[in-house]
N, C-alpha and C. Protein backbone atom coordinates (compact mmCIF):
# COMPACT_ATOMS: atom_id res chain seq x y z
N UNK A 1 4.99 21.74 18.18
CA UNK A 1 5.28 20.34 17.91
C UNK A 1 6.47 20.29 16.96
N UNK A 2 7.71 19.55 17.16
CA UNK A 2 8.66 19.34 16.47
C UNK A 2 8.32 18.04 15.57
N UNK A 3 9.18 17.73 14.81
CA UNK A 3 9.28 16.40 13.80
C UNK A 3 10.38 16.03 14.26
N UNK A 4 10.43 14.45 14.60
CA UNK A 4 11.51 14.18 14.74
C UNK A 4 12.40 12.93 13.45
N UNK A 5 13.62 13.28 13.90
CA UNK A 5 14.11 12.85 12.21
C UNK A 5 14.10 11.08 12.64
N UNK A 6 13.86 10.27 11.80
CA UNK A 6 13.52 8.88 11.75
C UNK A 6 15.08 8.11 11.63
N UNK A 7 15.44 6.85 12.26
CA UNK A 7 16.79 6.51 12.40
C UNK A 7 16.23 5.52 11.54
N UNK A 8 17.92 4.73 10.73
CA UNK A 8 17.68 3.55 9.87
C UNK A 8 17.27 2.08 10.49
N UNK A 9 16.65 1.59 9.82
CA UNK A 9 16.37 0.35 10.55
C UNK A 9 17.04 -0.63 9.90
N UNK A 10 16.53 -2.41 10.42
CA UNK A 10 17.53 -2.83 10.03
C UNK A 10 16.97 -3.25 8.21
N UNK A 11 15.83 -3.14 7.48
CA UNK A 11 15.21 -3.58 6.72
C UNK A 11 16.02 -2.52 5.64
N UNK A 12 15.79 -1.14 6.23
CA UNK A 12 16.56 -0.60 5.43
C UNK A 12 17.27 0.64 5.53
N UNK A 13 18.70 0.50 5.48
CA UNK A 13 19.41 1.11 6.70
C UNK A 13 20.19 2.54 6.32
N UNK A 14 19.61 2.02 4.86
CA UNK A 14 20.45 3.65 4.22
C UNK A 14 19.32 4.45 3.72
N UNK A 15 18.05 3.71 3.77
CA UNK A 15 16.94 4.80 2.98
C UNK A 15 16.48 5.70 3.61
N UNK A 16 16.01 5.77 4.95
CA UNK A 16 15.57 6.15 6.03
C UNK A 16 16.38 7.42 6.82
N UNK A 17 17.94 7.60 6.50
CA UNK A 17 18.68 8.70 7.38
C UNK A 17 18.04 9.62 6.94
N UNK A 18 17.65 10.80 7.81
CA UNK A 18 17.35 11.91 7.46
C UNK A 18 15.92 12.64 7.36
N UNK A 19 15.22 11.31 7.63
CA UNK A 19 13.65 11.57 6.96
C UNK A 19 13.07 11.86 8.30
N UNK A 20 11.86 13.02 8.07
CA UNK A 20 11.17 13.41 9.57
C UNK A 20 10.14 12.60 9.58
N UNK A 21 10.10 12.41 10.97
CA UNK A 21 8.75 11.39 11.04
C UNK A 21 7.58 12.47 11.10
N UNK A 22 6.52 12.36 10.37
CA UNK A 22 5.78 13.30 10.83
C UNK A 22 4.28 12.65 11.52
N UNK A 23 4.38 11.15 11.82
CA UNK A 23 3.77 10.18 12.45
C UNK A 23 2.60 11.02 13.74
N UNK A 24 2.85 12.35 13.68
CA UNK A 24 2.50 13.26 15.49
C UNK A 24 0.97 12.35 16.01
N UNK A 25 0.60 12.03 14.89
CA UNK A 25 -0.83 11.22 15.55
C UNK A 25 -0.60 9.77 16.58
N UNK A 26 0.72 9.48 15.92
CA UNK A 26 0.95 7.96 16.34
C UNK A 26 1.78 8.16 17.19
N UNK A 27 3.11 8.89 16.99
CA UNK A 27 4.31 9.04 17.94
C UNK A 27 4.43 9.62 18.55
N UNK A 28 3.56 10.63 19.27
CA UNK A 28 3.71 11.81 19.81
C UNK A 28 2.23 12.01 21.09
N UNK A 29 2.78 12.92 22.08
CA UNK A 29 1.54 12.93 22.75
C UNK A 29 0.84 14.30 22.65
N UNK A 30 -0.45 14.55 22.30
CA UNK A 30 -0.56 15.73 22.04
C UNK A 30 -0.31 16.64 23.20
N UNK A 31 0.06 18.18 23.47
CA UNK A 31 0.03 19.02 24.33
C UNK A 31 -1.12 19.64 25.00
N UNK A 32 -1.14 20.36 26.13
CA UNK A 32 -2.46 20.54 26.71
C UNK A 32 -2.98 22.28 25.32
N UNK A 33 -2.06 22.65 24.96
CA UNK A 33 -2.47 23.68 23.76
C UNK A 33 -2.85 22.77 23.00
N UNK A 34 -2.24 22.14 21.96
CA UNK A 34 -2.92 21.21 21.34
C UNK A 34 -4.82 20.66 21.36
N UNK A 35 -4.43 20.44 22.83
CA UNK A 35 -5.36 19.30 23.22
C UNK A 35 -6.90 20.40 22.89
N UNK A 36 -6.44 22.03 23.86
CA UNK A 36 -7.95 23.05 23.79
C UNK A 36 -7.88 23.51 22.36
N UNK A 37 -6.79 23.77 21.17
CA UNK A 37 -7.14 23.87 20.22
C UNK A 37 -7.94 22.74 19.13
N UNK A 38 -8.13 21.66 19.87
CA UNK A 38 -9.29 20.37 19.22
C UNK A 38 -10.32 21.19 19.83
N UNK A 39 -10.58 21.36 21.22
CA UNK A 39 -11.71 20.82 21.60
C UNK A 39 -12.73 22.84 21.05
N UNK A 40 -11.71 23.63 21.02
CA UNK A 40 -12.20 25.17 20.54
C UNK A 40 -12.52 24.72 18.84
N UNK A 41 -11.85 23.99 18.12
CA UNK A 41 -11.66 24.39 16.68
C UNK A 41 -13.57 23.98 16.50
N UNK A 42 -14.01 24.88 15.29
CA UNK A 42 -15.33 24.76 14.55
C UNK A 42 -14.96 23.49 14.38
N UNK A 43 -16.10 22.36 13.70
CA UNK A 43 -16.14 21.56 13.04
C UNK A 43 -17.47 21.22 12.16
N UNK A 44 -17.69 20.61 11.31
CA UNK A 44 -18.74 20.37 10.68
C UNK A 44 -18.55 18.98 9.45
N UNK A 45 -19.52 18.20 9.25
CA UNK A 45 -19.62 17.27 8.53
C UNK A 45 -18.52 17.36 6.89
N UNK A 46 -17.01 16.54 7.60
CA UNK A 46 -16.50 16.84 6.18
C UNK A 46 -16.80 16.43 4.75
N UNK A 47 -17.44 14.77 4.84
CA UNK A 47 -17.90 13.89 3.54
C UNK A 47 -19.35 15.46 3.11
N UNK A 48 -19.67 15.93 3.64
CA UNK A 48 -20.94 17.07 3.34
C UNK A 48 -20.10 18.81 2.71
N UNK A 49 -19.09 18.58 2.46
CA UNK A 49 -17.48 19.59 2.92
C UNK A 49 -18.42 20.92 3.33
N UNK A 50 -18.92 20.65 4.71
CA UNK A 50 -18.78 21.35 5.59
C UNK A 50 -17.91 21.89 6.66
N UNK A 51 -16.83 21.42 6.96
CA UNK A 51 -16.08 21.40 7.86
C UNK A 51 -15.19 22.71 7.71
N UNK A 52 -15.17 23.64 8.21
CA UNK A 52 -14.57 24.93 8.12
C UNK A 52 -12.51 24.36 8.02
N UNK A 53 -12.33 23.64 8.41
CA UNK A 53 -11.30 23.51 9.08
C UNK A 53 -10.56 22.58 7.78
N UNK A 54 -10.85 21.62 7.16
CA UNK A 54 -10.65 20.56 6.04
C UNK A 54 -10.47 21.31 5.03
N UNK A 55 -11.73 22.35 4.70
CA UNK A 55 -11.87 23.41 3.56
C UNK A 55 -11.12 24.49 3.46
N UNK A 56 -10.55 25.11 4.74
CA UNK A 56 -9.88 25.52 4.47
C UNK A 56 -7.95 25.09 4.00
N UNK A 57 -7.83 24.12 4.78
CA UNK A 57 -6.84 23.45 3.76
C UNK A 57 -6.75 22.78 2.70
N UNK A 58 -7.83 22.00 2.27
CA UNK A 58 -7.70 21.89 1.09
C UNK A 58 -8.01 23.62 -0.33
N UNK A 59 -8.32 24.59 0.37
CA UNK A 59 -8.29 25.29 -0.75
C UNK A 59 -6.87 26.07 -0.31
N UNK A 60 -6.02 26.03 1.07
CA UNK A 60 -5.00 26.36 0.84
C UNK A 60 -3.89 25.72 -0.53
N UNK A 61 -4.27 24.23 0.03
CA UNK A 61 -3.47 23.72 -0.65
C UNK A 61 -3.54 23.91 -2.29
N UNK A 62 -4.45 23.85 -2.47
CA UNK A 62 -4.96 24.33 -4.21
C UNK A 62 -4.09 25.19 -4.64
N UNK A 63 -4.37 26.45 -3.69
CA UNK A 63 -4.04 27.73 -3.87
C UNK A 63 -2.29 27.75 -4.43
N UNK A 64 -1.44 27.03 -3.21
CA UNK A 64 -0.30 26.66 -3.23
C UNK A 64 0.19 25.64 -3.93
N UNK A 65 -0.32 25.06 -4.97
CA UNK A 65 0.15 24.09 -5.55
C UNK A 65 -0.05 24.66 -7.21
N UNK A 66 -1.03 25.89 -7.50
CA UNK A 66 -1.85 26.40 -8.22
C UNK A 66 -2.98 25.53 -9.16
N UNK A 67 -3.54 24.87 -8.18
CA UNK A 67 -4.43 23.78 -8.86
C UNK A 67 -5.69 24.36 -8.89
N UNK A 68 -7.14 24.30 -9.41
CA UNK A 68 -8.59 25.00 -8.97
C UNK A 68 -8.97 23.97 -7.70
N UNK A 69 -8.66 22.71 -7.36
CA UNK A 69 -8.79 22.31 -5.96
C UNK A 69 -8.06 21.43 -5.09
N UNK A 70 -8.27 21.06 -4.39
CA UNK A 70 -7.32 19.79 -3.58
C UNK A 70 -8.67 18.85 -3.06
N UNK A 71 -7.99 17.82 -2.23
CA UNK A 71 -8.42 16.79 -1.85
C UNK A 71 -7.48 16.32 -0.32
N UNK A 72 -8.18 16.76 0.65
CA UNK A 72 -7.98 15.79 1.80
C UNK A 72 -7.73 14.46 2.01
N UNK A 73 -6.73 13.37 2.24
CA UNK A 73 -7.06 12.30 2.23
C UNK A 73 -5.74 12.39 3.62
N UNK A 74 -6.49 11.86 4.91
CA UNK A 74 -6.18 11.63 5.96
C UNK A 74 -4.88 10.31 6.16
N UNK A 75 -4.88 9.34 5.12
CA UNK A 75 -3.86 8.54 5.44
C UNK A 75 -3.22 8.49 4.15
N UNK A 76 -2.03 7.80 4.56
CA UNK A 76 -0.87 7.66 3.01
C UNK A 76 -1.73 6.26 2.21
N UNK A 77 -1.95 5.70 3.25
CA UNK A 77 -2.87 4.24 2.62
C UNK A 77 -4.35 4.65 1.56
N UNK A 78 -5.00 5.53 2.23
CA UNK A 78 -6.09 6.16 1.15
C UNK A 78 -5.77 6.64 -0.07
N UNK A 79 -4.25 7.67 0.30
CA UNK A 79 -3.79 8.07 -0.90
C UNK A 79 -3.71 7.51 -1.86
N UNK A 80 -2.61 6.36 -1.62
CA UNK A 80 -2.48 5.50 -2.52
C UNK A 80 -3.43 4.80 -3.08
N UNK A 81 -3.97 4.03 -2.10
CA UNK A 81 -5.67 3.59 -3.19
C UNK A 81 -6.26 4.19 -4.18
N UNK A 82 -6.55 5.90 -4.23
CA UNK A 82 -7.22 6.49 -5.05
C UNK A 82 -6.03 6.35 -6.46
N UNK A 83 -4.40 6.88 -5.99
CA UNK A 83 -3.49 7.50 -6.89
C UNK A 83 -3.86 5.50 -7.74
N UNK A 84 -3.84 4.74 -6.88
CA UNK A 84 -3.34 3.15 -8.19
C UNK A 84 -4.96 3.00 -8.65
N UNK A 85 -6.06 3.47 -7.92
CA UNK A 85 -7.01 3.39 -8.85
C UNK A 85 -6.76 4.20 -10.02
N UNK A 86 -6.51 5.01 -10.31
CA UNK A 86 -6.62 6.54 -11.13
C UNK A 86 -5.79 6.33 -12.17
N UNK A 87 -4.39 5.96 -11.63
CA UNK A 87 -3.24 5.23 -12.81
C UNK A 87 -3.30 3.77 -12.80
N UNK A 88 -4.23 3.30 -13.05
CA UNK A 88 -4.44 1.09 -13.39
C UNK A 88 -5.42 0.74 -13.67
N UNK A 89 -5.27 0.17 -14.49
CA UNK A 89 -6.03 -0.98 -15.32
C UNK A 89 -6.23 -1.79 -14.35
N UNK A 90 -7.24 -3.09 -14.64
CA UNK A 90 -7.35 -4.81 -14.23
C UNK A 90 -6.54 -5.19 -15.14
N UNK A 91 -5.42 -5.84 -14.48
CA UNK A 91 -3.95 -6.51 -14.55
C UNK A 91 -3.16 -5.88 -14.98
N UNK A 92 -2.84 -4.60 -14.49
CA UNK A 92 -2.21 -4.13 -15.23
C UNK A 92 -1.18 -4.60 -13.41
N UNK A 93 0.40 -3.74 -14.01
CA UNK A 93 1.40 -4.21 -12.92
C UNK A 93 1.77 -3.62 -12.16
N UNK A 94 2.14 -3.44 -11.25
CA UNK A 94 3.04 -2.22 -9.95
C UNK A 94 4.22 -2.53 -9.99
N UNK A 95 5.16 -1.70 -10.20
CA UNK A 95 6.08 -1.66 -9.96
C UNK A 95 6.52 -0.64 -8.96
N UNK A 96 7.29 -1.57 -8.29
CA UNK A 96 7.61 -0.56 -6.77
C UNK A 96 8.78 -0.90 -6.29
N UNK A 97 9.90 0.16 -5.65
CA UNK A 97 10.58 -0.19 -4.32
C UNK A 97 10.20 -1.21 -3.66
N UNK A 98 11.16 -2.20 -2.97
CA UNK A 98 10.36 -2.78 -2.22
C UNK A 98 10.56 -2.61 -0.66
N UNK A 99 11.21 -0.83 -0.63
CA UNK A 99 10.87 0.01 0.78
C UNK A 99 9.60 0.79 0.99
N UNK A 100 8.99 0.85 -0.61
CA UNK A 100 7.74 1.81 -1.05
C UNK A 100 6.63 1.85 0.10
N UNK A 101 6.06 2.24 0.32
CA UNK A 101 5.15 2.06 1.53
C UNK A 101 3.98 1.65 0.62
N UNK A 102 4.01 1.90 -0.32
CA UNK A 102 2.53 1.42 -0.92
C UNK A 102 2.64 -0.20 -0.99
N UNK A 103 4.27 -0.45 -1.14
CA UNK A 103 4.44 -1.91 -1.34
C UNK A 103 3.80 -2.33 -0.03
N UNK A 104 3.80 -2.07 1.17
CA UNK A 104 3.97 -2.93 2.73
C UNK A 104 2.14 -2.49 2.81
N UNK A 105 1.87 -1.27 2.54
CA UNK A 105 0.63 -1.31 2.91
C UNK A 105 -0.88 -1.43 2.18
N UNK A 106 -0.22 -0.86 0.80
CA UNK A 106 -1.43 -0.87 0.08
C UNK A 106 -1.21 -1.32 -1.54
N UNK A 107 -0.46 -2.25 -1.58
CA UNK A 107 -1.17 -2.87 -2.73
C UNK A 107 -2.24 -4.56 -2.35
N UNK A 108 -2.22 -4.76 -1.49
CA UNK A 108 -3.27 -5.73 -1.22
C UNK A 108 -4.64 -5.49 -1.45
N UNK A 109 -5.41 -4.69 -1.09
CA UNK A 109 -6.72 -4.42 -1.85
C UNK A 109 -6.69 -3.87 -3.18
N UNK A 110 -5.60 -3.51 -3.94
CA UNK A 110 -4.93 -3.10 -5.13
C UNK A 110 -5.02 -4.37 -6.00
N UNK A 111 -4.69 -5.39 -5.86
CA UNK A 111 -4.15 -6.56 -6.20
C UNK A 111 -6.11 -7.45 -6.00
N UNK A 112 -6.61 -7.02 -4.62
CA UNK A 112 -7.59 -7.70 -5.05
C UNK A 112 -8.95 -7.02 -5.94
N UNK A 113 -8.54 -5.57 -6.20
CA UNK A 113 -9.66 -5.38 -7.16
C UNK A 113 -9.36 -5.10 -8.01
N UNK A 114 -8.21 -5.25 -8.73
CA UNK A 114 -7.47 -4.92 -9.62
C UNK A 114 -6.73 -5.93 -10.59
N UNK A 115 -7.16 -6.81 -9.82
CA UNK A 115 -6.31 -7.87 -10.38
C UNK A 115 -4.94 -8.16 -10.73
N UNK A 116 -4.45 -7.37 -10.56
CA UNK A 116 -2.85 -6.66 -10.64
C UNK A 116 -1.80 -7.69 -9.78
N UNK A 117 -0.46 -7.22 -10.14
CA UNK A 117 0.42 -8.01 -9.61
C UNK A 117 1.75 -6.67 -9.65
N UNK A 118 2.25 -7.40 -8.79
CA UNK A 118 3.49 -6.24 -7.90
C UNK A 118 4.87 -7.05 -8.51
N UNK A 119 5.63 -6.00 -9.03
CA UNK A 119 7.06 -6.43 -8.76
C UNK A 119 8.01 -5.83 -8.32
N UNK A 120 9.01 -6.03 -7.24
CA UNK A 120 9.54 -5.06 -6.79
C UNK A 120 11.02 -4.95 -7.34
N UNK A 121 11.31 -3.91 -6.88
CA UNK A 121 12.78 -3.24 -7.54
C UNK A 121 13.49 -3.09 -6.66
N UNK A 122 14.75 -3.16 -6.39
CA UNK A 122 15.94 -2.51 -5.39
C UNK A 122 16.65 -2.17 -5.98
């Protein structure tokens, strides 16, 4: 599977040259290798971190970052939820790009349990 590099749009036309999409879930069709390495891979209950397959990347990633663990989080939108829970107060403020992706996707449930308010920057 390649990455393919992302073109500027018109919102924002200089931020974007260069960047790989790595979207493969959304933009991409999986391959018939692909497809028997799902249906062969172990699996097991990840919220239980059973899952041979989760565990082992998140303790790659540990390993490689030199942390004692990591954390899986499947979308950039989850990410962010945990990272503005973790760094915010109730009312406290966001400040963001307003190309940020957290701006477009996830400060709205941010804002409603948080009470918080966004200002953006260019």
């Amino acid at each position: 599977m390649r990455a393919r590099p992302c073109s500027a749009t018109p919102e924002a036309p200089d931020r974007v040259r260069g960047v790989i999409d790595l979207r493969s879930d959304t933009a991409t069709r999986p391959t018939a290798g692909m497809r028997a390495a799902i249906a062969a891979a172990e699996v097991g209950d990840e919220q239980r971190r059973e899952d041979p397959s989760v565990n082992a990347l998140q303790e790659r990633a540990a390993a490689l970052l030199g942390q004692q663990a990591a954390v899986f989080l499947p979308t950039a939108t989850m990410a962010n939820q945990i990272a503005l829970k973790l760094h915010s107060r109730p009312g406290d403020v966001l400040v963001a790009d307003r190309f940020a992706q957290v701006h477009d996707r996830s400060v709205g449930r941010w804002r409603r349990d948080r009470h918080g308010d966004l200002h953006d920057v260019t």
